[in-house]
C-alpha atoms as a PDB file:
ATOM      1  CA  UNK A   1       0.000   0.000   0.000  1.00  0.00           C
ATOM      2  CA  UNK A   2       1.106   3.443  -0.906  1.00  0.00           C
ATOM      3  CA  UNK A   3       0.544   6.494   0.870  1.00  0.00           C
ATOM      4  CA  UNK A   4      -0.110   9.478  -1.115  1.00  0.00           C
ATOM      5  CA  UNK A   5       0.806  12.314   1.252  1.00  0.00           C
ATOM      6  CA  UNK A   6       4.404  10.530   1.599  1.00  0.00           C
ATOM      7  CA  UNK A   7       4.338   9.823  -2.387  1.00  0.00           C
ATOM      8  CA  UNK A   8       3.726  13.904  -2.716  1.00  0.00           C
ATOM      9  CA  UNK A   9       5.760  15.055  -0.219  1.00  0.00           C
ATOM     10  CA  UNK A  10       8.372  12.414  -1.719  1.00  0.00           C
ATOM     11  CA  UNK A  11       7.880  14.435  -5.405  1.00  0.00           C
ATOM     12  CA  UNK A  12       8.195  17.441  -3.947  1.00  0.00           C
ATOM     13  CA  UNK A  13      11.128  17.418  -1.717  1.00  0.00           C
ATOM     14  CA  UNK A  14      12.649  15.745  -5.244  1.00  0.00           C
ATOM     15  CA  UNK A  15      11.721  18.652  -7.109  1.00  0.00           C
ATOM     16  CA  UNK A  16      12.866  21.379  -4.542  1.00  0.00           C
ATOM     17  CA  UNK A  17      16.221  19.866  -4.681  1.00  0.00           C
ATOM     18  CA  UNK A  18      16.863  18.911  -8.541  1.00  0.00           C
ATOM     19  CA  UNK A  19      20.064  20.910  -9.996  1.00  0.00           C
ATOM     20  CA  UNK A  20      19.262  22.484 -12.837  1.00  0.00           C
ATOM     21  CA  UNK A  21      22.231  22.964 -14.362  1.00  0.00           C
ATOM     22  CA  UNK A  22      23.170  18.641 -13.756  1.00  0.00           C
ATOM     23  CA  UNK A  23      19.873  18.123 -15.703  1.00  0.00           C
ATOM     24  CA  UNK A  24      21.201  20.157 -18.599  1.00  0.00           C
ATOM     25  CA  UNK A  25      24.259  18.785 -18.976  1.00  0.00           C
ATOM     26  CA  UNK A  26      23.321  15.143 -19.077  1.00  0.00           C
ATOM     27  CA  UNK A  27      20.341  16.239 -21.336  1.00  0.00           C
ATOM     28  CA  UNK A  28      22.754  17.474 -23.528  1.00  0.00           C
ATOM     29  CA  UNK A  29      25.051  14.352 -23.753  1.00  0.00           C
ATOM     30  CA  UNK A  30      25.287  12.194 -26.433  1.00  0.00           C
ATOM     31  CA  UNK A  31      24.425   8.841 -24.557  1.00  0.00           C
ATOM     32  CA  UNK A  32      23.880   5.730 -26.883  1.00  0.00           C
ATOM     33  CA  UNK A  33      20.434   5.057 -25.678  1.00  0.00           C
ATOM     34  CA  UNK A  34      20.434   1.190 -26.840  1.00  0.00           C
ATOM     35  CA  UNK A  35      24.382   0.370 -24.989  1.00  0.00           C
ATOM     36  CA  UNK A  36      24.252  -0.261 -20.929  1.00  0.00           C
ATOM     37  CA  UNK A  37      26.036   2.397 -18.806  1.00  0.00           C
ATOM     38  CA  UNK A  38      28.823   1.380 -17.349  1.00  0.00           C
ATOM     39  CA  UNK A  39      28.138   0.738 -13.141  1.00  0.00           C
ATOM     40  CA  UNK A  40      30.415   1.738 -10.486  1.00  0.00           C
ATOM     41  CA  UNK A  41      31.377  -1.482  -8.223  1.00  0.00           C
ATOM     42  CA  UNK A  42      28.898  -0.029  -5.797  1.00  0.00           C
ATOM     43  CA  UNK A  43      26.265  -0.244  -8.099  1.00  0.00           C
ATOM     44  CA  UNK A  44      27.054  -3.673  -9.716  1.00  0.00           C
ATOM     45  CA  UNK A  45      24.443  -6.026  -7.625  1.00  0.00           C
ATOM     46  CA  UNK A  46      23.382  -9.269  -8.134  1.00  0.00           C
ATOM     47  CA  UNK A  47      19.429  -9.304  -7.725  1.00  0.00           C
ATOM     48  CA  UNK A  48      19.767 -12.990  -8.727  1.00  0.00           C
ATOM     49  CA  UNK A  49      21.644 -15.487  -7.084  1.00  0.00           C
ATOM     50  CA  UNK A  50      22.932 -17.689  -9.846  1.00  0.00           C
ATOM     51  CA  UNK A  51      22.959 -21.033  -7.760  1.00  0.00           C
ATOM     52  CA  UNK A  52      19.107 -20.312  -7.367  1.00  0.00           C
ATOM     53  CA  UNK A  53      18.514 -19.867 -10.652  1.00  0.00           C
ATOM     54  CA  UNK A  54      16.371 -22.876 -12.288  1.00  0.00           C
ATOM     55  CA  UNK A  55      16.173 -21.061 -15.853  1.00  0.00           C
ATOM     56  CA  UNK A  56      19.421 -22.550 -17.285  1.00  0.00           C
END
C-alpha cells in the first residue's frame, strides 16, 4: 500500500532539490540510448543469485 501524502511530499522534496544545471548537462550528452552504462562497483548487484537460478 502506498501512501499518497508521503508519495507527494516524496515528489516534492525531489523537485525542490533537482540541480538544474546537472539536468542540462546530461540532457545534452550524447548517450547511446540502446548500450548499458557502465556501473560503479557499488552499483554492480546481483538481484539474482545464480545457484538459485532454475532457468538454465
Amino acid at each position: 500500500m502506498s501512501n499518497t501524502n508521503n508519495d507527494t511530499s516524496d515528489i516534492k522534496k525531489a523537485a525542490e532539490q533537482a540541480d538544474s544545471q546537472r539536468i542540462e548537462k546530461n540532457l545534452q550528452e550524447n548517450k547511446p540510448v540502446d548500450a548499458p552504462e557502465e556501473l560503479s562497483e557499488e552499483e554492480q548487484t546481483s538481484f539474482i543469485n545464480d545457484e538459485l537460478r532454475t532457468d538454465k
